[in-house]
PDB file of N, CA and C in Angstrom:
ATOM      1  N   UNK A   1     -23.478   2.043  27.541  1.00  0.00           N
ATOM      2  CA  UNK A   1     -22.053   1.987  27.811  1.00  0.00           C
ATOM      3  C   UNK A   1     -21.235   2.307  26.556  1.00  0.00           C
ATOM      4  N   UNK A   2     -21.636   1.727  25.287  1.00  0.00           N
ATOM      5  CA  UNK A   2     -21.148   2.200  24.358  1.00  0.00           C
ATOM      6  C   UNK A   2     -20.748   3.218  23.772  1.00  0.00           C
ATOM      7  N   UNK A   3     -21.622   4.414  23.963  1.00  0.00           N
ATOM      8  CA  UNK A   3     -21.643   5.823  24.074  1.00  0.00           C
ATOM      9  C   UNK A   3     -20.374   6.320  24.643  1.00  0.00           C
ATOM     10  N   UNK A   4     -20.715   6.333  26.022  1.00  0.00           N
ATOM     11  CA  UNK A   4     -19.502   6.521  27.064  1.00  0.00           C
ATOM     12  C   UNK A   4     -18.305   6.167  26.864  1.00  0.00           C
ATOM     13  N   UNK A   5     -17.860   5.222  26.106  1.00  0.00           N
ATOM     14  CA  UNK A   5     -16.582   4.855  25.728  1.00  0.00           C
ATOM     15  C   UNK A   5     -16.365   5.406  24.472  1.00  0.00           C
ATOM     16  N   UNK A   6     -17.057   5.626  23.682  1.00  0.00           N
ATOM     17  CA  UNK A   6     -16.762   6.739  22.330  1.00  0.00           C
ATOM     18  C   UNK A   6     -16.532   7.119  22.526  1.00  0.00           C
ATOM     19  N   UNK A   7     -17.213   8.903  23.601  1.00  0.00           N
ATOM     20  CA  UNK A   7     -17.096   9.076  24.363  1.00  0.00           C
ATOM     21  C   UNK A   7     -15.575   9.944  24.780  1.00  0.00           C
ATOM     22  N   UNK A   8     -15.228   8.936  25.505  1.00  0.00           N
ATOM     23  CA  UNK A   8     -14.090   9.312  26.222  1.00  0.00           C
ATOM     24  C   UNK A   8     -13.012   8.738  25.175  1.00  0.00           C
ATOM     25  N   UNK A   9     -12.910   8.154  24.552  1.00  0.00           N
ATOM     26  CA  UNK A   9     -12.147   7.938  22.976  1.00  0.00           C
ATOM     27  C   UNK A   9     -11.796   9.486  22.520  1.00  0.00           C
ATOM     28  N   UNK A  10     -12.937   9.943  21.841  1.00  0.00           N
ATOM     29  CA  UNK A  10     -13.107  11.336  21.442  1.00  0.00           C
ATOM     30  C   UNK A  10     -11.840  12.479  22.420  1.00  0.00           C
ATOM     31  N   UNK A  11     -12.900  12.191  23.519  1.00  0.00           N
ATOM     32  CA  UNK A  11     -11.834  13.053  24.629  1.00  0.00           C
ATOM     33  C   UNK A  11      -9.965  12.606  24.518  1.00  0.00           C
ATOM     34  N   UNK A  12      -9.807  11.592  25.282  1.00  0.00           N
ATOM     35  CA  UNK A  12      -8.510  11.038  24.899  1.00  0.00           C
ATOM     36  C   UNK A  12      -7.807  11.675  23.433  1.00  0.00           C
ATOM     37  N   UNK A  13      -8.281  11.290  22.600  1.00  0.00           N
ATOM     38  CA  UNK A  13      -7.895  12.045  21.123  1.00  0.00           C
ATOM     39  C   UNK A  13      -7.919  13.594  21.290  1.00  0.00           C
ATOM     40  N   UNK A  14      -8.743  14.483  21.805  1.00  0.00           N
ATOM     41  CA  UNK A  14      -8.457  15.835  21.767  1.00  0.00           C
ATOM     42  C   UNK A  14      -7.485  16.095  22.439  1.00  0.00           C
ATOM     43  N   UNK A  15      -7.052  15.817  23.707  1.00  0.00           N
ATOM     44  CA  UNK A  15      -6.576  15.565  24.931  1.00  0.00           C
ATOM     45  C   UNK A  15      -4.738  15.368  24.136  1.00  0.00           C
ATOM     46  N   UNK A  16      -4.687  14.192  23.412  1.00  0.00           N
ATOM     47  CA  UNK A  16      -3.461  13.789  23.443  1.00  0.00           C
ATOM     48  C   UNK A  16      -2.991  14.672  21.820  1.00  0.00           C
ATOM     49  N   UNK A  17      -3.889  15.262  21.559  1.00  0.00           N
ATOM     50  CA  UNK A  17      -3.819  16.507  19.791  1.00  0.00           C
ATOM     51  C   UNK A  17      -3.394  17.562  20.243  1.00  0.00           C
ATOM     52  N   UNK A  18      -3.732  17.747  21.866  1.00  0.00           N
ATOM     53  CA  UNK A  18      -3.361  19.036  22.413  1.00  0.00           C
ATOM     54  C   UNK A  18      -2.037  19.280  22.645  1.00  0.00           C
ATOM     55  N   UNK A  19      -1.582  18.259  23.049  1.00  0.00           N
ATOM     56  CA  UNK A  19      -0.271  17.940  24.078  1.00  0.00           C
ATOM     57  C   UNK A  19       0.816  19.024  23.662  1.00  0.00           C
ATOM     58  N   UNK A  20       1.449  18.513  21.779  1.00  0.00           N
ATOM     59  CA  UNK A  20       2.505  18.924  21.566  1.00  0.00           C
ATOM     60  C   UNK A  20       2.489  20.596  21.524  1.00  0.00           C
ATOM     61  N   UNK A  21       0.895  21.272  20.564  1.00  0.00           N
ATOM     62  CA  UNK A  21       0.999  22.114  20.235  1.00  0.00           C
ATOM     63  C   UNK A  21       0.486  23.424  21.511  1.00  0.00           C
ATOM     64  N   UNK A  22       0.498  22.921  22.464  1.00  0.00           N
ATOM     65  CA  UNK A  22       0.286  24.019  23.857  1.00  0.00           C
ATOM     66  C   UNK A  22       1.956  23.244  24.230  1.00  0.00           C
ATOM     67  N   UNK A  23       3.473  22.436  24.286  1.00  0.00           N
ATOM     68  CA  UNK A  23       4.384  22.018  24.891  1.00  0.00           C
ATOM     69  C   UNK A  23       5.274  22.726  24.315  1.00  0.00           C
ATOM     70  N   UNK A  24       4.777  22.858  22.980  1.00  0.00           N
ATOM     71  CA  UNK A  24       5.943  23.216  21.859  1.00  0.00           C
ATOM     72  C   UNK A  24       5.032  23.725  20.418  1.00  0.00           C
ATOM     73  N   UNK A  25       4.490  24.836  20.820  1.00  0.00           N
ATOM     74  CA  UNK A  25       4.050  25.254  19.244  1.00  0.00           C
ATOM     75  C   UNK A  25       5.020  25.856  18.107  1.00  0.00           C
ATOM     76  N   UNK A  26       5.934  25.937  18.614  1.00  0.00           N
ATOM     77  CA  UNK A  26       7.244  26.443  17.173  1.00  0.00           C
ATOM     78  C   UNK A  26       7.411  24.973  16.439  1.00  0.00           C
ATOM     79  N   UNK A  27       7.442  24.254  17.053  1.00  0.00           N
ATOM     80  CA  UNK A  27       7.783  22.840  16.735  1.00  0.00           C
ATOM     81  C   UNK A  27       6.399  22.378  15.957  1.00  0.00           C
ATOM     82  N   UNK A  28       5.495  22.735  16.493  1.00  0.00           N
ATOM     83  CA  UNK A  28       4.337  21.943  15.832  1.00  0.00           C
ATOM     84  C   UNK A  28       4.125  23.091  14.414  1.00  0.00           C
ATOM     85  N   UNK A  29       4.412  24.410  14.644  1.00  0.00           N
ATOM     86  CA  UNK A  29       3.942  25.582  13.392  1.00  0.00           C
ATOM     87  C   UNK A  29       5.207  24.896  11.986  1.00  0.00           C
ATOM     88  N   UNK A  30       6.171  24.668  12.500  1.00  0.00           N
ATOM     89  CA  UNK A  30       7.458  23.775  11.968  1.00  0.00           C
ATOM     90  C   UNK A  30       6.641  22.664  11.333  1.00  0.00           C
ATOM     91  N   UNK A  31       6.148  21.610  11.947  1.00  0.00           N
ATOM     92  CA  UNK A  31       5.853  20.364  11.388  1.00  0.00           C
ATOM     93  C   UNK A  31       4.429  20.783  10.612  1.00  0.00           C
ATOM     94  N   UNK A  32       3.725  21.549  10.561  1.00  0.00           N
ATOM     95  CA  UNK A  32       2.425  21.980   9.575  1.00  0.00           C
ATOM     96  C   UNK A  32       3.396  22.507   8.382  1.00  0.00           C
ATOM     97  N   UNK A  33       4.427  23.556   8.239  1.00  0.00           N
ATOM     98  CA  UNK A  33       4.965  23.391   7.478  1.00  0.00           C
ATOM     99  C   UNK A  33       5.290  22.643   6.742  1.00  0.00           C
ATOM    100  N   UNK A  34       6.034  21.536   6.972  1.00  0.00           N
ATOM    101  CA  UNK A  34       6.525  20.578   6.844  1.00  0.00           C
ATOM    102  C   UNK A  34       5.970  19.835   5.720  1.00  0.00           C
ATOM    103  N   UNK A  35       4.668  19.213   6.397  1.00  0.00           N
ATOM    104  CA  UNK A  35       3.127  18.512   5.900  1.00  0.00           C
ATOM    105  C   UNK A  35       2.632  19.445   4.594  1.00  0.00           C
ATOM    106  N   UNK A  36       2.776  21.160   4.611  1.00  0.00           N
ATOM    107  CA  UNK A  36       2.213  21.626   3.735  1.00  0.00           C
ATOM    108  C   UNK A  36       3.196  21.503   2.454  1.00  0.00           C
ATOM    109  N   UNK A  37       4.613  21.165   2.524  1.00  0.00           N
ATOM    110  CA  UNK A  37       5.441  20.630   1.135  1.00  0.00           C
ATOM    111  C   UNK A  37       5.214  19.231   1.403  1.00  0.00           C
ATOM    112  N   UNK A  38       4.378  18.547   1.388  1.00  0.00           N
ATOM    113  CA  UNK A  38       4.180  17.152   0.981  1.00  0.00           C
ATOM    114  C   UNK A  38       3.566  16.271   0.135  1.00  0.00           C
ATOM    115  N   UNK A  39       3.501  15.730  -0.423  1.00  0.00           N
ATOM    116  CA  UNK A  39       2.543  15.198  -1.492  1.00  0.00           C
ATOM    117  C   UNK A  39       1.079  14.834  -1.108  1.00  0.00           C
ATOM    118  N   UNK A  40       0.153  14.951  -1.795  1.00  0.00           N
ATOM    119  CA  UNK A  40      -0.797  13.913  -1.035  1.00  0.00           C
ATOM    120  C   UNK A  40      -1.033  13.085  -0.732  1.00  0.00           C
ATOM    121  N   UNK A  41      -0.010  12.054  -2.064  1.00  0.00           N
ATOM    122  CA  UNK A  41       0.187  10.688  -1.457  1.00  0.00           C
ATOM    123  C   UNK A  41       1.006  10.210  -0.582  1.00  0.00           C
ATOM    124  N   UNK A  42       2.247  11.572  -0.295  1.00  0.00           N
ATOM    125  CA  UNK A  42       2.718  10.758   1.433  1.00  0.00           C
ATOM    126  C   UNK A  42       2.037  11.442   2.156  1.00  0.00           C
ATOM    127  N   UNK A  43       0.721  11.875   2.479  1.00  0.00           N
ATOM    128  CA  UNK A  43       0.023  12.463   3.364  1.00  0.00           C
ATOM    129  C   UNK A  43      -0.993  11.135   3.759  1.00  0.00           C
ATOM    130  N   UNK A  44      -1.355  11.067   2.967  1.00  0.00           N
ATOM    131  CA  UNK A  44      -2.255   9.639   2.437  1.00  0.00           C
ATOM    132  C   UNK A  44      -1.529   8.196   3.031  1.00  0.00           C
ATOM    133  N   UNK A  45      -0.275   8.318   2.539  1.00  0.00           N
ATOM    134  CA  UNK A  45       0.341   6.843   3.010  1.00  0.00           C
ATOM    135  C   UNK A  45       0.642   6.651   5.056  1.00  0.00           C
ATOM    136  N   UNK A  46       0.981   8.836   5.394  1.00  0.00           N
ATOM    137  CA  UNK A  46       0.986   8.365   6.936  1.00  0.00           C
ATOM    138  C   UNK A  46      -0.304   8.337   7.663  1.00  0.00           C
ATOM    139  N   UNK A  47      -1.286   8.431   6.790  1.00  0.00           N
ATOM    140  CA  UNK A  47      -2.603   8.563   7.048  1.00  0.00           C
ATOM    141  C   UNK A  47      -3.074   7.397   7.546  1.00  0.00           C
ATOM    142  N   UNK A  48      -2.650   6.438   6.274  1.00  0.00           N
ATOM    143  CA  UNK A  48      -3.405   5.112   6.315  1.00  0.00           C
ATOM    144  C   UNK A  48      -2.605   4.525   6.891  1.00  0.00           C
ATOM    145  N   UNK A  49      -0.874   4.663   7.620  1.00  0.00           N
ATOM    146  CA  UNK A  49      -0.148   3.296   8.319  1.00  0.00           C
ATOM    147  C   UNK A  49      -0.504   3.890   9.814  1.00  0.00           C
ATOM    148  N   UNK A  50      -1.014   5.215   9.505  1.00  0.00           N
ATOM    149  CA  UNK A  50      -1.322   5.357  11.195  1.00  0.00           C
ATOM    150  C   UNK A  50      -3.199   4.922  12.089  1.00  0.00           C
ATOM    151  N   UNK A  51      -3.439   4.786  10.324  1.00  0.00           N
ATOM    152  CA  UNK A  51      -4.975   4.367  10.920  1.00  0.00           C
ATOM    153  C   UNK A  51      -4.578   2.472  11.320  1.00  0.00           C
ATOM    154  N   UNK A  52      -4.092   2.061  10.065  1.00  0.00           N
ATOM    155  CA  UNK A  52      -3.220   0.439  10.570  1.00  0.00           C
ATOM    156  C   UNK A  52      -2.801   0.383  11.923  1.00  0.00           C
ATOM    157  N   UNK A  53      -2.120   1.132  11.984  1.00  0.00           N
ATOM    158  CA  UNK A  53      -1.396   0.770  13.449  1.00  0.00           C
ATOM    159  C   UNK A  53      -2.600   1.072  14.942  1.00  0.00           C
ATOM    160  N   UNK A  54      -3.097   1.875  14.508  1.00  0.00           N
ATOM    161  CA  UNK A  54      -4.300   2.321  15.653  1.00  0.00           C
ATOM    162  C   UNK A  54      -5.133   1.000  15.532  1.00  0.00           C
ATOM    163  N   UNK A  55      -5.888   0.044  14.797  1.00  0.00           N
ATOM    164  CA  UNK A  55      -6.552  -1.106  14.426  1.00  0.00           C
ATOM    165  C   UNK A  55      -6.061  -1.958  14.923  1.00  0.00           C
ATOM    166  N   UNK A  56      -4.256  -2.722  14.732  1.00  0.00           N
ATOM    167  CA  UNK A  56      -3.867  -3.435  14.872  1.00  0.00           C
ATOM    168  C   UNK A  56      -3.228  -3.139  16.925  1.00  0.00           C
ATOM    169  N   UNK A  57      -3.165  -2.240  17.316  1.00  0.00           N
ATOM    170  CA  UNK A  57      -3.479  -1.678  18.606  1.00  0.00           C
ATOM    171  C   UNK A  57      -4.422  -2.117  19.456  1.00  0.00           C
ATOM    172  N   UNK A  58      -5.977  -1.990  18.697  1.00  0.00           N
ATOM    173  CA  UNK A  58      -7.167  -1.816  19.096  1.00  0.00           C
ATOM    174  C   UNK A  58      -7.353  -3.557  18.853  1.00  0.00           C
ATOM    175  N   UNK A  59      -7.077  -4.115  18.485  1.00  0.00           N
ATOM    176  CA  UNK A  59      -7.222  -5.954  17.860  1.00  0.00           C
ATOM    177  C   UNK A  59      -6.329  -6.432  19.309  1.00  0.00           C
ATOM    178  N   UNK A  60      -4.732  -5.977  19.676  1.00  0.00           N
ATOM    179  CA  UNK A  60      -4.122  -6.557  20.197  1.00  0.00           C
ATOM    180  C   UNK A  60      -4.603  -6.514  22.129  1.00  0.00           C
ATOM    181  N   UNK A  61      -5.578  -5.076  22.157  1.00  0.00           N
ATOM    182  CA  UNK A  61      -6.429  -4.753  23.617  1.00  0.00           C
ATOM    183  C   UNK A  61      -7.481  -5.679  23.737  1.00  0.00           C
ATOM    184  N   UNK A  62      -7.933  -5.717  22.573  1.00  0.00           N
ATOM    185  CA  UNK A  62      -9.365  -6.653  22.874  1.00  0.00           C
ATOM    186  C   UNK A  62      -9.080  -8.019  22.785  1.00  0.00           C
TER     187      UNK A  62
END
């Protein structure tokens, strides 16, 4: 069972990566821009409050 829910984790994540840039790719070619004048450390900082928030997500389901 464990598998299977990775799994479909994986999927979900490709699935919801897809969304903006097949809805609105000017917008998403825009925001890679964006990201490419950025530091590494604010790349790094939305890196790590978005891995936080995915954890503290994943704590508040279970």
């Amino acid at each position: 069972m464990m598998w299977h829910d990775f799994l479909v984790a994986i999927s979900l994540v490709l699935v919801i990566e897809g969304i903006m840039p097949f809805l609105n790719p000017e917008r998403t070619r825009k925001t890679f821009e964006m990201m490419l004048q950025m530091s590494n450390g604010a790349l790094r900082f939305i890196g790590l409050t978005s891995m936080v928030l995915g954890v503290i997500f994943l704590y508040i389901l279970k």
